[in-house]
PDB file of N, CA and C in Angstrom:
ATOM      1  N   UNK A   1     -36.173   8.697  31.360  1.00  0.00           N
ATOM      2  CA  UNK A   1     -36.169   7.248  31.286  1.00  0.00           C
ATOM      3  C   UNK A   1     -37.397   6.734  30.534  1.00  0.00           C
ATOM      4  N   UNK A   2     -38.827   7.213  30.558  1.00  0.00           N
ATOM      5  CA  UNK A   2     -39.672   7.049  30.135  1.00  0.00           C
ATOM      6  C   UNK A   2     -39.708   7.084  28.595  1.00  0.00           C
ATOM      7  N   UNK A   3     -38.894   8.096  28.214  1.00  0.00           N
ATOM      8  CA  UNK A   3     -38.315   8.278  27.159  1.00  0.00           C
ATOM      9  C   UNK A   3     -37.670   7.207  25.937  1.00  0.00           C
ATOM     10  N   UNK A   4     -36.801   6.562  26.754  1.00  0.00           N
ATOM     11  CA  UNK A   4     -35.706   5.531  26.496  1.00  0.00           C
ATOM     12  C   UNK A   4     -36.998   4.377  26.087  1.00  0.00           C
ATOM     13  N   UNK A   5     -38.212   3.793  27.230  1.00  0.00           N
ATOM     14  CA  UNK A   5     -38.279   2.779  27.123  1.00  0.00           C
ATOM     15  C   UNK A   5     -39.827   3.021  25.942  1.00  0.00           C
ATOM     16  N   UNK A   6     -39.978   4.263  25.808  1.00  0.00           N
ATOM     17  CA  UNK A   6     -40.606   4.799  24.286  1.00  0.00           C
ATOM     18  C   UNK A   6     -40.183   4.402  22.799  1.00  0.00           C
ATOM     19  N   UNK A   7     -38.740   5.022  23.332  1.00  0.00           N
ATOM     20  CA  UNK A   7     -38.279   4.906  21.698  1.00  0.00           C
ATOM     21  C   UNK A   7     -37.396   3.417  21.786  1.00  0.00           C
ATOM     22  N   UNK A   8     -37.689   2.322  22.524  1.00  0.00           N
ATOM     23  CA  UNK A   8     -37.331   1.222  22.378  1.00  0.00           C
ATOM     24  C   UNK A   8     -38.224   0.309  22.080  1.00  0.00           C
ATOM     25  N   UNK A   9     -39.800   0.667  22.706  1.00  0.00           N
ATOM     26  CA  UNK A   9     -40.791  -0.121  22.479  1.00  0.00           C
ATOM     27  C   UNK A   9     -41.525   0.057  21.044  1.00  0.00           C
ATOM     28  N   UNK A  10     -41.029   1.248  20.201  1.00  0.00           N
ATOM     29  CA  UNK A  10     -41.286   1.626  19.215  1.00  0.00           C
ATOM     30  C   UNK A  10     -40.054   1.191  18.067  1.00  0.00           C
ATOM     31  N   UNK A  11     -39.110   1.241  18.387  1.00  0.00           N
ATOM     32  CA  UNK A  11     -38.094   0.807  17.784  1.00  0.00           C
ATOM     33  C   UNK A  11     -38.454  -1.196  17.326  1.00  0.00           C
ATOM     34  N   UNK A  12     -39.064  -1.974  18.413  1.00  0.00           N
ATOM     35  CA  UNK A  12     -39.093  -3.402  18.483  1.00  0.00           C
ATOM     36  C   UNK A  12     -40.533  -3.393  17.707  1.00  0.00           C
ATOM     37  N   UNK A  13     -41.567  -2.829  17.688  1.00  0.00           N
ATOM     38  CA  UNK A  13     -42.364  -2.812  17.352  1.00  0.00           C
ATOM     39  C   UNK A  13     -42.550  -2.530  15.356  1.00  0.00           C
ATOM     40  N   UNK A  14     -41.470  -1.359  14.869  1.00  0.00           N
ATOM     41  CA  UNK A  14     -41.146  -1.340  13.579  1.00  0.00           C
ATOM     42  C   UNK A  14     -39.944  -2.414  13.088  1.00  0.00           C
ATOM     43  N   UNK A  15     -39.675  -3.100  13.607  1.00  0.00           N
ATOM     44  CA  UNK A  15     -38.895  -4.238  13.280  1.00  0.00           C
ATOM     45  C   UNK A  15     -39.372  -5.286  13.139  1.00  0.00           C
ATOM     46  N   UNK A  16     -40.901  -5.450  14.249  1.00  0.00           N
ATOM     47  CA  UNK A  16     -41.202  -6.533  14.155  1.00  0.00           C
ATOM     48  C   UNK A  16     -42.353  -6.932  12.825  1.00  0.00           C
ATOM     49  N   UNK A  17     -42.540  -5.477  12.277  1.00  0.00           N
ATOM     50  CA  UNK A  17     -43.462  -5.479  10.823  1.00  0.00           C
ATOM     51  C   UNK A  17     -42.408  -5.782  10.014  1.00  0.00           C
ATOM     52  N   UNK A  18     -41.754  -5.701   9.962  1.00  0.00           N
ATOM     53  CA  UNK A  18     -40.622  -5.943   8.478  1.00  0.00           C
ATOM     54  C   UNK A  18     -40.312  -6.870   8.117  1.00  0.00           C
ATOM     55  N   UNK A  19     -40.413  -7.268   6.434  1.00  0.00           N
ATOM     56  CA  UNK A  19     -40.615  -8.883   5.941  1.00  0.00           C
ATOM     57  C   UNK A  19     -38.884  -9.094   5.973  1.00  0.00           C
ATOM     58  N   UNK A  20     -38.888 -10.307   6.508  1.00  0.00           N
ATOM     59  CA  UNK A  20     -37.413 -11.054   5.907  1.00  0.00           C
ATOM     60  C   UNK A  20     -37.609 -11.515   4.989  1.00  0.00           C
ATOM     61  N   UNK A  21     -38.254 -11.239   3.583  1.00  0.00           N
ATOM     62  CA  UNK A  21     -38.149 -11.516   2.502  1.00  0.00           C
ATOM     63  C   UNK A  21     -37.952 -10.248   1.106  1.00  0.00           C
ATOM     64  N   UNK A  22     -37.365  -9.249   2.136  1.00  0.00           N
ATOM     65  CA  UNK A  22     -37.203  -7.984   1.381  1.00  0.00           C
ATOM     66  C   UNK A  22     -35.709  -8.330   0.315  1.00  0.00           C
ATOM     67  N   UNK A  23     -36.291  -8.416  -1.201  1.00  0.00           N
ATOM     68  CA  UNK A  23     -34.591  -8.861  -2.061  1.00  0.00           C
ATOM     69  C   UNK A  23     -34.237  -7.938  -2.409  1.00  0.00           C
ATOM     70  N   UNK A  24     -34.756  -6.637  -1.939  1.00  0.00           N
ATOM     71  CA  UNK A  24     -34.068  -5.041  -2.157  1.00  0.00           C
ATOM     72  C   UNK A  24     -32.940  -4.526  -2.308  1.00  0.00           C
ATOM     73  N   UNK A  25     -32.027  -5.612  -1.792  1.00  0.00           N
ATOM     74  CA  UNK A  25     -30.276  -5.233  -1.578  1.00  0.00           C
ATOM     75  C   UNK A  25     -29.297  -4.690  -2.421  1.00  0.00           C
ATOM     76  N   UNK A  26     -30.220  -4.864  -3.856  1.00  0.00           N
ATOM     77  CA  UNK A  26     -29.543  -4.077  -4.927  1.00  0.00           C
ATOM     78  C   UNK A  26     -30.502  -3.253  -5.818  1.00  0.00           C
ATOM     79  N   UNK A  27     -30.302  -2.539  -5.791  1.00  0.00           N
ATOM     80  CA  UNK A  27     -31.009  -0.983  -6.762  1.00  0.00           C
ATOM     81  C   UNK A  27     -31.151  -1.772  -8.061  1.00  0.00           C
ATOM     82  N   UNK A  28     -31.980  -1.530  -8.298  1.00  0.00           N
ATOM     83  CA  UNK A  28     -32.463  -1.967 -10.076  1.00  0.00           C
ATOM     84  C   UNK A  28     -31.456  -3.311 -10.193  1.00  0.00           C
ATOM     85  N   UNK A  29     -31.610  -4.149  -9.317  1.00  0.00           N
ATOM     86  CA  UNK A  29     -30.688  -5.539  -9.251  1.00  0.00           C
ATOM     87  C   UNK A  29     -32.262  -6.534  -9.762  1.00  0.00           C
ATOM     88  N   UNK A  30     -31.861  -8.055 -10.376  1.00  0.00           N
ATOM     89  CA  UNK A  30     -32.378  -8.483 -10.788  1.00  0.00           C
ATOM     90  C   UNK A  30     -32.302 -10.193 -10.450  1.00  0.00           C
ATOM     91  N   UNK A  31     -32.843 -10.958 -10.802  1.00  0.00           N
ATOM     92  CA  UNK A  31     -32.301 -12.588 -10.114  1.00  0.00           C
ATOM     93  C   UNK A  31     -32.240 -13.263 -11.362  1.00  0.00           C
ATOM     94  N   UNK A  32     -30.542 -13.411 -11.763  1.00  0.00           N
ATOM     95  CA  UNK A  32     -30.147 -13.941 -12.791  1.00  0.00           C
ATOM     96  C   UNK A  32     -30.461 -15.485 -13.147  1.00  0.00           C
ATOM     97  N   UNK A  33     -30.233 -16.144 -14.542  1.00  0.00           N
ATOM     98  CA  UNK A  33     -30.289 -17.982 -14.508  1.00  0.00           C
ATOM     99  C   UNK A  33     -28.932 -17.707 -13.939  1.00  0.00           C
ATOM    100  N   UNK A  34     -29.497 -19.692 -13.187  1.00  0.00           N
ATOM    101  CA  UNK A  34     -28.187 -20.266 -13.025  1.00  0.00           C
ATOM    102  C   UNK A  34     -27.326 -20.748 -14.465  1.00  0.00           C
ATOM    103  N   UNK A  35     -25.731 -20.064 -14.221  1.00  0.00           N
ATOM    104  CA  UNK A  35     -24.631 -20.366 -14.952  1.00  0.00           C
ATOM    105  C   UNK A  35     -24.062 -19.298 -16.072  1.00  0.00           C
ATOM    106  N   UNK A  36     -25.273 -18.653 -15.778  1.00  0.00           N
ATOM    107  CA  UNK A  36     -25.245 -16.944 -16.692  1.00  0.00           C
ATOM    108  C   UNK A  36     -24.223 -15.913 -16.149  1.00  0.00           C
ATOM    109  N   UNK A  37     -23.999 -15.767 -14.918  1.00  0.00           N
ATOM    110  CA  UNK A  37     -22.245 -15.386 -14.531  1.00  0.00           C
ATOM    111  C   UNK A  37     -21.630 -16.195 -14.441  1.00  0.00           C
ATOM    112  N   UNK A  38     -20.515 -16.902 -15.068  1.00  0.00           N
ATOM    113  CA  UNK A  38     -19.525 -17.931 -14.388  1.00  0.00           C
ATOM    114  C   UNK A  38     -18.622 -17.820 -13.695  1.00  0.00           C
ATOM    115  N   UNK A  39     -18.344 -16.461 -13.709  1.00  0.00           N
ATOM    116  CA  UNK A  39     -17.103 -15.386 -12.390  1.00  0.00           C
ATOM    117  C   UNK A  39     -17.632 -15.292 -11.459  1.00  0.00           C
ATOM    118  N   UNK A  40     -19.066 -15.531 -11.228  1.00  0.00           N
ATOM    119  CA  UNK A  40     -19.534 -15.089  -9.893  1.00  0.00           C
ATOM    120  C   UNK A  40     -19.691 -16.684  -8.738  1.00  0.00           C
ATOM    121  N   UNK A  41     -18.865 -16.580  -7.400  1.00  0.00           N
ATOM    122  CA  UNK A  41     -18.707 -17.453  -6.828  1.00  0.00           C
ATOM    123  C   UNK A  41     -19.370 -17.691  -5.523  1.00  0.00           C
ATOM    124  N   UNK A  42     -20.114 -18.704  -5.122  1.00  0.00           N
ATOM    125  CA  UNK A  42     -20.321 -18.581  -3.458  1.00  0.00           C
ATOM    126  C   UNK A  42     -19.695 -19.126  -2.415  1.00  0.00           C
ATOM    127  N   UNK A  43     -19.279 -17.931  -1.462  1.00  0.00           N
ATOM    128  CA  UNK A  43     -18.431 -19.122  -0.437  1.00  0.00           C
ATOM    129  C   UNK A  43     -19.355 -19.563   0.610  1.00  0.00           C
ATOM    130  N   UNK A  44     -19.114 -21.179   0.745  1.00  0.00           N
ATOM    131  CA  UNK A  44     -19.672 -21.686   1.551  1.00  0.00           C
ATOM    132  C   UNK A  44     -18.779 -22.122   3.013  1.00  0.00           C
ATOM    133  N   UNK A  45     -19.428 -22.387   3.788  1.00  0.00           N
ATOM    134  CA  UNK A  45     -18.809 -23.568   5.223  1.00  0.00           C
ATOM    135  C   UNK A  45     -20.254 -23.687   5.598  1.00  0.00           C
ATOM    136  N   UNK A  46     -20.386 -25.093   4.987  1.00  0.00           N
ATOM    137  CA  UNK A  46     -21.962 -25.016   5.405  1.00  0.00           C
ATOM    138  C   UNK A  46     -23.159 -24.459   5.084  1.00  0.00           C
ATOM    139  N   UNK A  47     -22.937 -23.242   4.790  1.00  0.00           N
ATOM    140  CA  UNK A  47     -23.903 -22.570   4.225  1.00  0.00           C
ATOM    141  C   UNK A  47     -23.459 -21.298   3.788  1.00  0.00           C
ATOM    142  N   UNK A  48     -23.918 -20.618   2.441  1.00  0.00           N
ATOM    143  CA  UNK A  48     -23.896 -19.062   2.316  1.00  0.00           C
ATOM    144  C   UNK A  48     -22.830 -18.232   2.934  1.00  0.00           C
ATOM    145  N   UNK A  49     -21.929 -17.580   2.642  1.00  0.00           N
ATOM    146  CA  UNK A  49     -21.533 -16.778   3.745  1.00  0.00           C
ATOM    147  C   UNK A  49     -20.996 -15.270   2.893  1.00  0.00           C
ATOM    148  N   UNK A  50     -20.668 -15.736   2.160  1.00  0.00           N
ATOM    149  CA  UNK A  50     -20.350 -14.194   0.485  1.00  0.00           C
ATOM    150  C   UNK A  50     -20.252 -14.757  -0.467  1.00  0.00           C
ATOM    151  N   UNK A  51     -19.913 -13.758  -1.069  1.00  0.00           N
ATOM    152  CA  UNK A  51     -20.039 -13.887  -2.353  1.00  0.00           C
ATOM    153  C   UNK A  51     -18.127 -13.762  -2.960  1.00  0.00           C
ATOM    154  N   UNK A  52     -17.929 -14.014  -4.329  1.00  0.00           N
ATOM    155  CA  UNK A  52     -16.910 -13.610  -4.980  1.00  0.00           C
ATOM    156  C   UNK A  52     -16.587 -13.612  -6.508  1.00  0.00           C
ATOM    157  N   UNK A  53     -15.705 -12.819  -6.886  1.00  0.00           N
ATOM    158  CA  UNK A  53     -15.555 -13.042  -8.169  1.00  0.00           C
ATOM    159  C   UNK A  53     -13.947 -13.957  -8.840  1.00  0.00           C
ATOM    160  N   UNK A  54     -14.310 -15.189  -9.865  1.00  0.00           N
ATOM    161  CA  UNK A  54     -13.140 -15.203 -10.194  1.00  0.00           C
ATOM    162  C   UNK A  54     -11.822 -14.585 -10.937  1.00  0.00           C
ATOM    163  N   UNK A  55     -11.023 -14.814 -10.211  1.00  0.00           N
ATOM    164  CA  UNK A  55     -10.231 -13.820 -11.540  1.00  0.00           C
ATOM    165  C   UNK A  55      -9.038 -14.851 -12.001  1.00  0.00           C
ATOM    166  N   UNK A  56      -9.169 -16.183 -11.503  1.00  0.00           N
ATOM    167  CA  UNK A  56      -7.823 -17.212 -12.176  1.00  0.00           C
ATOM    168  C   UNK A  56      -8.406 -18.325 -11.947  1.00  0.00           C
ATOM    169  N   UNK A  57      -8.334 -19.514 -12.526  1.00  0.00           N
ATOM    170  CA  UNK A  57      -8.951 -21.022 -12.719  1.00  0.00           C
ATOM    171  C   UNK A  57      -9.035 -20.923 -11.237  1.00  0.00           C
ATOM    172  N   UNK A  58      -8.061 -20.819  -9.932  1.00  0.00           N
ATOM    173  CA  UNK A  58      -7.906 -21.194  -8.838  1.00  0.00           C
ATOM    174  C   UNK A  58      -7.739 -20.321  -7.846  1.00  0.00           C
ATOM    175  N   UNK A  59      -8.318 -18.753  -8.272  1.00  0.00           N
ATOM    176  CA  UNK A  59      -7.775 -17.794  -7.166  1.00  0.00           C
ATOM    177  C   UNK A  59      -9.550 -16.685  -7.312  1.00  0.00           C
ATOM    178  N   UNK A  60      -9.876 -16.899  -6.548  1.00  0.00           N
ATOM    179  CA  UNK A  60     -11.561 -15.683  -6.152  1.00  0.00           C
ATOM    180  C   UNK A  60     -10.910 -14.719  -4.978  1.00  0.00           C
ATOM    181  N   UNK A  61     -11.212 -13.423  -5.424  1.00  0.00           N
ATOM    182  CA  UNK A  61     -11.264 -12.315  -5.072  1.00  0.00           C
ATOM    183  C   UNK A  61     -12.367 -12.451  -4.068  1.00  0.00           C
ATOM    184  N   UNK A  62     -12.421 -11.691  -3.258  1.00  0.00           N
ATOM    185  CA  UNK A  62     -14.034 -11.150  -2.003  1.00  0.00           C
ATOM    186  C   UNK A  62     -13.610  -9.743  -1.103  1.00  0.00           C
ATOM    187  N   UNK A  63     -14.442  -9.516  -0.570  1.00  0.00           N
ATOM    188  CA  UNK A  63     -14.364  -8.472   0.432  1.00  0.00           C
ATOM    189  C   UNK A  63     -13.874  -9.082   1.575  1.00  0.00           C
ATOM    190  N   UNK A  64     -12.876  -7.829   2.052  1.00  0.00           N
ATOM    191  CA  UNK A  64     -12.599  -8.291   3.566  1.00  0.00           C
ATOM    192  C   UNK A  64     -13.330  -9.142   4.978  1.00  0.00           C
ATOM    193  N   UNK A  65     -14.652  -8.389   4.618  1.00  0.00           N
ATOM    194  CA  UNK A  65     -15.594  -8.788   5.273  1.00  0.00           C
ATOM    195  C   UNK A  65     -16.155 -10.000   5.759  1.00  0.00           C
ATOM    196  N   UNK A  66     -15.861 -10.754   4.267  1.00  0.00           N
ATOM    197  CA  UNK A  66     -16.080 -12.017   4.763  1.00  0.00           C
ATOM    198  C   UNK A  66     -15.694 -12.897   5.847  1.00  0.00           C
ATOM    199  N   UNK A  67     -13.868 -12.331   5.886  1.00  0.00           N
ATOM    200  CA  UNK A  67     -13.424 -13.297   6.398  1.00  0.00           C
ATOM    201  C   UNK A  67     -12.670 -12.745   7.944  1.00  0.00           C
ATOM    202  N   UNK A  68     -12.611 -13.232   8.960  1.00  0.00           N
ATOM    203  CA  UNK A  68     -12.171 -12.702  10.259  1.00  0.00           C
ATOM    204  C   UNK A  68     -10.904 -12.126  10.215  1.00  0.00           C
ATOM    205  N   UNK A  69     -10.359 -13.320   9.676  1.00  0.00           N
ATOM    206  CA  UNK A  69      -8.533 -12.929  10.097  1.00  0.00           C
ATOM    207  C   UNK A  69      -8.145 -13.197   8.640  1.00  0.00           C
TER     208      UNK A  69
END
């Protein structure tokens, strides 16, 4: 048990050093101008939630992920 509350207090402790400002998410990725992809779409409700690409005046592609059901 002593164990457990080791590798938990160590676990909260390397999390709690880590910047939320890491833009690492893509390998040799870069931060484009705005309007320089025009296929590339954001879905919003409010805020942020994925990303997508267009592929028809009126139809964006995304990952499953985004969406629940």
């Amino acid at each position: 048990m002593k164990v457990l509350w080791i590798f938990a207090f160590l676990g909260a402790a390397v999390a709690a050093t880590l910047s939320e400002d890491d833009d690492d998410k893509i390998v040799g990725g870069y931060t484009c101008r705005r309007n320089s992809v025009p296929y590339q779409v954001s879905i919003h409700i409010g805020y942020h939630i994925c990303g997508g690409s267009l592929i028809h005046d009126q139809w964006v592609v995304s990952a499953a992920h985004c969406f629940k059901s």
